[in-house]
Protein backbone atom coordinates (compact mmCIF):
# COMPACT_ATOMS: atom_id res chain seq x y z
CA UNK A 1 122.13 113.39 81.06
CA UNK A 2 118.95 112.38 81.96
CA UNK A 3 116.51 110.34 79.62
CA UNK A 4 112.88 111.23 78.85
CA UNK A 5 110.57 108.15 79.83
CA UNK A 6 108.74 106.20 77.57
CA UNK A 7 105.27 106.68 76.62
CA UNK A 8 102.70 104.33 76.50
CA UNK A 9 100.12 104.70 73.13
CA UNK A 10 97.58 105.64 75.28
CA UNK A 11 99.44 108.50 76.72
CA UNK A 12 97.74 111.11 75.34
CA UNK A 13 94.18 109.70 76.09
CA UNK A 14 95.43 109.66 79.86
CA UNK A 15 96.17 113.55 80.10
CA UNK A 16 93.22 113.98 78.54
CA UNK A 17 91.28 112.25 81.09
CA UNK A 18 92.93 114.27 83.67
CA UNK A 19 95.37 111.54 84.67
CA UNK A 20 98.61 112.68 87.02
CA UNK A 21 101.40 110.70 85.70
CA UNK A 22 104.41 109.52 87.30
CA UNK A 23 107.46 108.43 86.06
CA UNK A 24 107.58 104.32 86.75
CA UNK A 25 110.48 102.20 85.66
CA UNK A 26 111.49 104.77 82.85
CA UNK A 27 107.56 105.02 81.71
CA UNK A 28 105.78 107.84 81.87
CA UNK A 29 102.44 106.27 83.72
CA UNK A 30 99.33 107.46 85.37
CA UNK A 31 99.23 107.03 88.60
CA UNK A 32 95.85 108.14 89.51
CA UNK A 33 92.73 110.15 87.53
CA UNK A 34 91.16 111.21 90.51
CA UNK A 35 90.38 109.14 93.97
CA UNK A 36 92.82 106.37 94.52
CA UNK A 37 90.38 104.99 97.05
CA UNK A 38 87.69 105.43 94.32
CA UNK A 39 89.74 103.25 91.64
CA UNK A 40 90.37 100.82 94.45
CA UNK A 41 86.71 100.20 95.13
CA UNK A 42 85.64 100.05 91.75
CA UNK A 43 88.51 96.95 91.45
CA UNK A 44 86.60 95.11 94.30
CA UNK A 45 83.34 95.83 93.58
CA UNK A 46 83.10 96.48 89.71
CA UNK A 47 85.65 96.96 87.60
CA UNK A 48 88.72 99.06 86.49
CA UNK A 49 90.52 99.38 83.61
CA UNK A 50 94.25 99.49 83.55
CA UNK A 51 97.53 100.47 81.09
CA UNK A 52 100.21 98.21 82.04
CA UNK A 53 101.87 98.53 78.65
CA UNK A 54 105.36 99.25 80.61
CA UNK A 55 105.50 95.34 80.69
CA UNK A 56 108.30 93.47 79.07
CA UNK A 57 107.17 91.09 76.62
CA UNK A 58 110.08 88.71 75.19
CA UNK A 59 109.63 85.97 73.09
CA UNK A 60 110.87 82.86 72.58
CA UNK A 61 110.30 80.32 70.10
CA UNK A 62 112.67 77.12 68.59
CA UNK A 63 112.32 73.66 68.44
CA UNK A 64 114.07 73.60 71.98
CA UNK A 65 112.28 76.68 73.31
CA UNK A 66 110.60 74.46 76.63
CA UNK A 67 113.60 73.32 77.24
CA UNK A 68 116.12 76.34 77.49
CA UNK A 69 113.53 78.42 79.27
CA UNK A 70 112.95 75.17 81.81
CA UNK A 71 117.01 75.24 82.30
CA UNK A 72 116.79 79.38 82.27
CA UNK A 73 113.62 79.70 84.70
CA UNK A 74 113.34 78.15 88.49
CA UNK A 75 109.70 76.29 86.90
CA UNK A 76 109.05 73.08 84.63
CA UNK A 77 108.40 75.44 81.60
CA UNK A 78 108.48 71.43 79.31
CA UNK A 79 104.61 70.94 81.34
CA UNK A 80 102.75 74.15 80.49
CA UNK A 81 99.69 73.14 78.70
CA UNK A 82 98.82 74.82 74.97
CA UNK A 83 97.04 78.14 75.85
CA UNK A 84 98.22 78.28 79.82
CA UNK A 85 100.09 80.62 81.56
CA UNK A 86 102.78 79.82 84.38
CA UNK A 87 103.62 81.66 87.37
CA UNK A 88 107.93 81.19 87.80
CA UNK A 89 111.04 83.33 88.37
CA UNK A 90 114.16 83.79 86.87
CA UNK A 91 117.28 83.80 89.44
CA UNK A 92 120.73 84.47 89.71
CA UNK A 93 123.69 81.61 90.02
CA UNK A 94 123.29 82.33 93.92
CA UNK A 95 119.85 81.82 93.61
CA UNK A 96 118.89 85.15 94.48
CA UNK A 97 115.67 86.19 92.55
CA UNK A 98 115.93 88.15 89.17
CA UNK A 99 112.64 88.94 88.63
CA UNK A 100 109.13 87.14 88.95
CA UNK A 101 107.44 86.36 85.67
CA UNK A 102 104.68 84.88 84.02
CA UNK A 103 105.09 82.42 80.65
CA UNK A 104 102.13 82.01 78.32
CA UNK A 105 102.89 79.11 76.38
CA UNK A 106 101.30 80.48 73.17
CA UNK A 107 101.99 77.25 70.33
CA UNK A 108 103.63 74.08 70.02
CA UNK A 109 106.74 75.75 69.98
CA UNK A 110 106.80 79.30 70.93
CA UNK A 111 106.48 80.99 74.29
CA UNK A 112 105.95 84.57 75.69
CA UNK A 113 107.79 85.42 78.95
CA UNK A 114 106.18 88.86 80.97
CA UNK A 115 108.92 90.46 82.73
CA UNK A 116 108.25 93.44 85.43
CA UNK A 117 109.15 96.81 83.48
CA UNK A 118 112.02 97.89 85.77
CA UNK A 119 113.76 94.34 85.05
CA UNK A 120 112.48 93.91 81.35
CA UNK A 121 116.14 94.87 79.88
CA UNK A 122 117.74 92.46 82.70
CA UNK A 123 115.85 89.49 81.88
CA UNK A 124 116.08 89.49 78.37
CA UNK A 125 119.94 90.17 78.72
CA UNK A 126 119.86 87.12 81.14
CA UNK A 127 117.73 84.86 78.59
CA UNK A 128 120.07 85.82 75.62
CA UNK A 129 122.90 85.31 77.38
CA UNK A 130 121.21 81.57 78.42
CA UNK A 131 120.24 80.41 75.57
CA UNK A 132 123.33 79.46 73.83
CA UNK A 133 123.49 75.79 72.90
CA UNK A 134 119.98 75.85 72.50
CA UNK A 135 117.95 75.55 69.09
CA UNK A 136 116.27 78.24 70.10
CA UNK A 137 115.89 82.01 69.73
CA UNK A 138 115.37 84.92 72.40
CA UNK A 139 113.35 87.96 70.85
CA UNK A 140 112.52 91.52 72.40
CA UNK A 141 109.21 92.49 72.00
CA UNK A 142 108.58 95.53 73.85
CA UNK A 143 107.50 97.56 71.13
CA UNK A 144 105.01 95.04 69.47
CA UNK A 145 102.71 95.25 72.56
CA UNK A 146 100.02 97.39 74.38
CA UNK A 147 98.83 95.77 77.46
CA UNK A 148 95.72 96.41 78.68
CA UNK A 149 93.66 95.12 81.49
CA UNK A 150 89.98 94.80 82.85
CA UNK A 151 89.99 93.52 86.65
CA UNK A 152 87.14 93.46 89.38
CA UNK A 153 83.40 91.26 89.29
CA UNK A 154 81.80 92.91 86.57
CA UNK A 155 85.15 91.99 84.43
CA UNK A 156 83.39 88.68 82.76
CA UNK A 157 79.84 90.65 81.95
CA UNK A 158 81.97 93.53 80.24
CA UNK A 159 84.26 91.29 78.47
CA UNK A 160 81.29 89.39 76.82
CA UNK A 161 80.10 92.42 75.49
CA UNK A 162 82.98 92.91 73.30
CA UNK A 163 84.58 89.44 72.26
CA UNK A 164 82.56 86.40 70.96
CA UNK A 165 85.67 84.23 72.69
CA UNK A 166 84.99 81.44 75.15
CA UNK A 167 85.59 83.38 78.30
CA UNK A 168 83.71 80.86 79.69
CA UNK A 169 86.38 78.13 79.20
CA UNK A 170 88.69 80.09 80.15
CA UNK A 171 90.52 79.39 83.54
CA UNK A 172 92.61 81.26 85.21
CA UNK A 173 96.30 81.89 84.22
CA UNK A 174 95.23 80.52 80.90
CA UNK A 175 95.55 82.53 77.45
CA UNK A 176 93.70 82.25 74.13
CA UNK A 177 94.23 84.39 70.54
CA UNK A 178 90.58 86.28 69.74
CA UNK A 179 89.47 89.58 68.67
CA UNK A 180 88.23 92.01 71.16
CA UNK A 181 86.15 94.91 70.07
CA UNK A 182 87.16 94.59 66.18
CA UNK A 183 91.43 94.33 67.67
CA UNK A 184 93.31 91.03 67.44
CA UNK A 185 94.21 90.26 70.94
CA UNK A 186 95.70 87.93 73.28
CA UNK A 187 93.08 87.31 76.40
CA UNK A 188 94.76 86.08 79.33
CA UNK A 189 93.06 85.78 82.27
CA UNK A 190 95.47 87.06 84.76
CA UNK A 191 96.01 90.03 86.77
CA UNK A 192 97.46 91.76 89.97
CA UNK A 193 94.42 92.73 91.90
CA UNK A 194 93.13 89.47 93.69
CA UNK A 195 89.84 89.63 91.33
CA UNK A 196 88.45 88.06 88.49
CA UNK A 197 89.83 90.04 85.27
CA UNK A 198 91.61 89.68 82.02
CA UNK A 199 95.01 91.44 80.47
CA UNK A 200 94.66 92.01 76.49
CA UNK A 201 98.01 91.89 74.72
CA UNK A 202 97.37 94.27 71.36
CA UNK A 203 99.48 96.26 68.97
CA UNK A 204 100.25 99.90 70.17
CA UNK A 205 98.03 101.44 67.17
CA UNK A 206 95.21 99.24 68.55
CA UNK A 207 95.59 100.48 72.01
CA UNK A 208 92.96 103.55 72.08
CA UNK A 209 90.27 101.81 69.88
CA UNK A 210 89.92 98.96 72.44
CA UNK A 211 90.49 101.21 75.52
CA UNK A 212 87.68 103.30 74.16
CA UNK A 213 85.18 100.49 73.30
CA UNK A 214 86.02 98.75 77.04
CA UNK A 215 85.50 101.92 78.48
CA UNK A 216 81.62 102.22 76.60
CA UNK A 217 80.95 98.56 77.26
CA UNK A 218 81.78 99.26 80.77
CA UNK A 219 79.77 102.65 81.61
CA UNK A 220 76.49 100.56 82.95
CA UNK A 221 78.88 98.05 84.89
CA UNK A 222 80.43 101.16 86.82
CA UNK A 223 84.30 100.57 85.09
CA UNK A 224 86.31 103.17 85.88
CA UNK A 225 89.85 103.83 84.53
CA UNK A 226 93.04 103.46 87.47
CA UNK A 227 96.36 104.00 87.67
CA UNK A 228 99.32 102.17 89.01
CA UNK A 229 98.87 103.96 93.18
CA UNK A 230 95.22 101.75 93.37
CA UNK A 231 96.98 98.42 91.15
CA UNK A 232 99.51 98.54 94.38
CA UNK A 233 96.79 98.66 97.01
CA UNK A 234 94.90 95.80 95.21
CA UNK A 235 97.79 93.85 94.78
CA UNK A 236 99.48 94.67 98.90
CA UNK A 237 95.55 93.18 100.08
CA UNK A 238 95.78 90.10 97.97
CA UNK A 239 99.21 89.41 99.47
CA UNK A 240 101.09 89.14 95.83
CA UNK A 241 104.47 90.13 95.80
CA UNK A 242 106.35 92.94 94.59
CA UNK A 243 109.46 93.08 92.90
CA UNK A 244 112.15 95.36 94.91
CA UNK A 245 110.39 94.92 98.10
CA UNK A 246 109.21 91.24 98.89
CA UNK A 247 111.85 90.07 96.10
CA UNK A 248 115.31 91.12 95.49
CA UNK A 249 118.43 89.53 94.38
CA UNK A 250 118.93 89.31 98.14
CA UNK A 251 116.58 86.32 98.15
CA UNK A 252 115.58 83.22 97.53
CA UNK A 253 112.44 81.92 96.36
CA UNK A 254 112.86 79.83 99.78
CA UNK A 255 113.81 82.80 101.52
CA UNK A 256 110.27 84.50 100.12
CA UNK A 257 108.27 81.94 101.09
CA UNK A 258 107.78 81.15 97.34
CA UNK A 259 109.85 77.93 97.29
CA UNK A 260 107.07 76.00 95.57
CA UNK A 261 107.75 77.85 91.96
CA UNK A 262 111.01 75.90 92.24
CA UNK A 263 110.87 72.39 90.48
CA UNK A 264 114.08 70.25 91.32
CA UNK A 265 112.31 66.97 89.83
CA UNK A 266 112.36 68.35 86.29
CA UNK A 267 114.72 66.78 83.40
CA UNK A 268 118.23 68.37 82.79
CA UNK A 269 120.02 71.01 85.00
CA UNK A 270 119.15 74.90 85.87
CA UNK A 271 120.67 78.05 86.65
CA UNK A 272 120.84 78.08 90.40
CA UNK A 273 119.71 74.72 91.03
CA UNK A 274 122.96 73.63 93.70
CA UNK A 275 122.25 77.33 95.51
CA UNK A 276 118.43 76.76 95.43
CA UNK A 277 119.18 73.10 97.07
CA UNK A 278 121.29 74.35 99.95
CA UNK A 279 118.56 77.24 100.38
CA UNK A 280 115.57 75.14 100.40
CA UNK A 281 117.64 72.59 103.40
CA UNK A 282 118.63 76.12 105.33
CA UNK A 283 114.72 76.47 105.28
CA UNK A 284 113.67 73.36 106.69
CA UNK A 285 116.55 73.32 109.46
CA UNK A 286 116.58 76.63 110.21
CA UNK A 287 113.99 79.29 108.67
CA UNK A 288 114.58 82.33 107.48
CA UNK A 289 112.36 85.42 108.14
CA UNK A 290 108.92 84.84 107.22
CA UNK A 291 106.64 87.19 104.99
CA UNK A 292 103.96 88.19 107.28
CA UNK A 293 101.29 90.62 107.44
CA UNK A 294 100.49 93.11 109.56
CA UNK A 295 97.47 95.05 110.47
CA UNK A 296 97.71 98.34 112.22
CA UNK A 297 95.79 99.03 115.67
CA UNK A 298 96.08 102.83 115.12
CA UNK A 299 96.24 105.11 112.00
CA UNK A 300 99.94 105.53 111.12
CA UNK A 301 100.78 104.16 107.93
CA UNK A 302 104.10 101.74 107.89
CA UNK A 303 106.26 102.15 104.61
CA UNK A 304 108.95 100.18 103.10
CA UNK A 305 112.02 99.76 105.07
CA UNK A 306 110.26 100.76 108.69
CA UNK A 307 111.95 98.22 111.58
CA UNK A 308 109.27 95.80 113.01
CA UNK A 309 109.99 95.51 116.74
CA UNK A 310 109.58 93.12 119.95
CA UNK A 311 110.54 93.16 123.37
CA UNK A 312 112.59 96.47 122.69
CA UNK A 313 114.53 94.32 119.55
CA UNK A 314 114.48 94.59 115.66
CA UNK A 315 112.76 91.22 114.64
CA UNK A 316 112.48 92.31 111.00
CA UNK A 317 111.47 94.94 108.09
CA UNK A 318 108.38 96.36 106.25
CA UNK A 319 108.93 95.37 102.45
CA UNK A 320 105.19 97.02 101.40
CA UNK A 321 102.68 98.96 103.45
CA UNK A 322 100.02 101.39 103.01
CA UNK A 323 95.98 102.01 103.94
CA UNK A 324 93.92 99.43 103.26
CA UNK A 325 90.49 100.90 101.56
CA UNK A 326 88.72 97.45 101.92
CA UNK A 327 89.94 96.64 105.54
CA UNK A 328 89.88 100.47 107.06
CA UNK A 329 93.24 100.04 108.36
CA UNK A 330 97.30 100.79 107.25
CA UNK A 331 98.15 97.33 106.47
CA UNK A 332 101.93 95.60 105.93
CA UNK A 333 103.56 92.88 104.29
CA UNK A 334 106.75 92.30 106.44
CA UNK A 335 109.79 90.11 106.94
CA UNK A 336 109.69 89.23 110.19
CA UNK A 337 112.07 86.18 112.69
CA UNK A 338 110.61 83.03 112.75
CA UNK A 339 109.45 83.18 116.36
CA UNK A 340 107.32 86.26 115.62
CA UNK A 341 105.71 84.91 112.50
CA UNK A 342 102.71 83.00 113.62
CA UNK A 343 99.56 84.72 113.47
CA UNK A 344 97.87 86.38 116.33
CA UNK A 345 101.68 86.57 118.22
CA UNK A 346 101.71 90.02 120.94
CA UNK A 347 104.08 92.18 121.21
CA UNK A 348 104.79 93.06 117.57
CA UNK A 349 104.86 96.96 116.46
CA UNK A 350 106.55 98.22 114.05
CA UNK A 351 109.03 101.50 114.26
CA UNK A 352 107.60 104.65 112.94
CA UNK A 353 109.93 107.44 112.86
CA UNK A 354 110.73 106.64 116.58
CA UNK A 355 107.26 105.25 118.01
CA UNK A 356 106.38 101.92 118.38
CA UNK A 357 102.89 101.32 117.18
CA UNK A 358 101.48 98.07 117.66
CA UNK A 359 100.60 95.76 114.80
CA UNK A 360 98.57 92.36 114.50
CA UNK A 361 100.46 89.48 112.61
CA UNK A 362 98.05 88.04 110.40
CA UNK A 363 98.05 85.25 107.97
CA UNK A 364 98.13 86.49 104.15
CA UNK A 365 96.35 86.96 102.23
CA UNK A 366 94.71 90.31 103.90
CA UNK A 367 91.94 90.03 101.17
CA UNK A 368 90.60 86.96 99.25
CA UNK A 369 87.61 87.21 96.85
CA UNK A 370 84.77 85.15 96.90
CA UNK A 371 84.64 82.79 94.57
């Protein structure tokens, strides 16, 4: 017996802006309101305006909160600043990788971890499970967030119009409490575009008051709403990894290319650690396949899962691919051998449904904003 999805408290405002849904993670989500290559320009060159309230939000506060989620997570949760926000990843004995996540370190003593929706439930199993001998406690909070969020260049100008917070002062991957439109929020300035932008963690019955007055302080910046199809575009051109197909419990954080997340110096032991130590010596003797990307010379789109070829030989796999509205061209992120993974190397094409078509190895990211 199959379950209904979950609905967002926006999703009635998003059928009646003509949104096609999808269901996402056991969420009922929009994936689009009209041109995906519309919502993907706007993101570059204005703004957008997303739901991600399928995020998992847990909590964790205690006297010894920094250090069970330092001992639980691959990071050094004990140096996150008051009010900063800390890229890291949760991982398996084997070190394989659990989920990526971000921590907002939101007081002296209490911390909010962002899980990815379809591994929400598994980390906060995971964490619970963790933090025994710990003075500290491990609490779901799903249900006491919306999650909004403005990204693109016109994100600052439209933000200012609605909150009297310091948006100024704040930096990137950093968080403070304020009030946006009249809502108490949490303004983080983070996203998963490659832009400038912010994510606004509110209560559900807040939700449509603040998507409504973002969406009026937005008309004369050209903010548009967008669904999750154009927030996986943005995110494949920045080069940011997705969970499921550039990380999966098959991998390491060394194995991904994202071995700096993992902090060996830090005090006490962590889950993984003696797995992560052999992995990160396997890397500098012999490397694994590298993430690469890959730009297309023709028009066939590569998908997940496609072969990349050479000399007539399987050298590795597409993890992410799709068109690229900013660069013109179907664009990859791809596993590929060692040997094959320095940019401008001939000879690479990837396998589509029988025919080779050729492919540039690049250096990621594809996109990277001007700053």
């Amino acid at each position: 017996m199959s379950t209904a999805p979950r609905l967002t408290a926006l999703d009635a405002l998003h059928r009646s802006l003509g949104a096609t849904m999808t269901d996402f993670a056991g969420w009922d989500m929009p994936l689009r309101y009209a041109s995906e290559r519309d919502e993907h320009n706007a993101v570059r060159t204005r703004a957008g305006l997303f739901d991600l309230s399928h995020m998992g939000e847990i909590t964790v506060t205690g006297p010894e909160a920094a250090a069970f989620l330092s001992y639980a997570l691959v990071g050094n949760i004990a140096t996150v600043g008051n009010g900063r926000a800390r890229y890291t990843m949760i991982v398996q004995e084997d070190g394989g990788i659990v989920d990526d996540l971000i921590v907002y370190r939101l007081g002296e003593t209490e911390y909010m971890v962002v899980a990815n929706a379809g591994n929400a439930q598994i980390v906060l199993d995971a964490l619970t499970a963790r933090v025994e001998g710990f003075d500290a406690e491990v609490r779901d909070d799903r249900d006491a967030y919306a999650l909004l969020a403005v990204q693109g260049p016109e994100s600052p100008a439209i933000m200012k119009a609605v909150t009297d917070a310091d948006l100024d002062g704040l930096k990137y991957y950093a968080g403070l409490p304020g009030t946006v439109a009249g809502v108490p929020a949490l303004i983080a300035r983070t996203g998963y575009t490659g832009e400038d932008g912010f994510e606004l963690f509110v209560a559900p019955g807040h939700a449509e008051q603040l998507w409504r007055a973002l969406t009026d302080a937005g008309a004369a910046h050209g903010l548009i709403p967008c669904g999750l199809s154009c927030r996986d575009t943005l995110r494949l051109e920045a080069g940011m990894p997705l969970y499921g197909h550039e990380l999966t419990t098959a991998l390491t954080p060394f194995d991904a290319g994202l071995g700096r997340v993992v902090k060996f110096e830090k005090e006490g032991d962590f889950v993984g650690r003696e797995a992560l130590k052999a992995a990160a010596e396997r890397a500098e003797t012999a490397p694994p396949r590298k993430l690469v990307g890959l730009v297309a010379e023709g028009r066939r789109v590569p998908r997940a899962g496609f072969p990349v070829v050479a000399d007539g030989k399987v050298i590795g796999e597409v993890t992410s691919g799709a068109p690229s509205p900013t660069l013109g061209k179907p664009i990859a992120m791809a596993y590929v051998d060692a040997a094959f993974a320095a940019p401008g190397t001939e000879g690479v094409g990837v396998d589509i449904r029988g025919t080779h078509e050729p492919y540039e190895v690049v250096a990621l990211p594809f996109y990277k904003r001007q700053k």
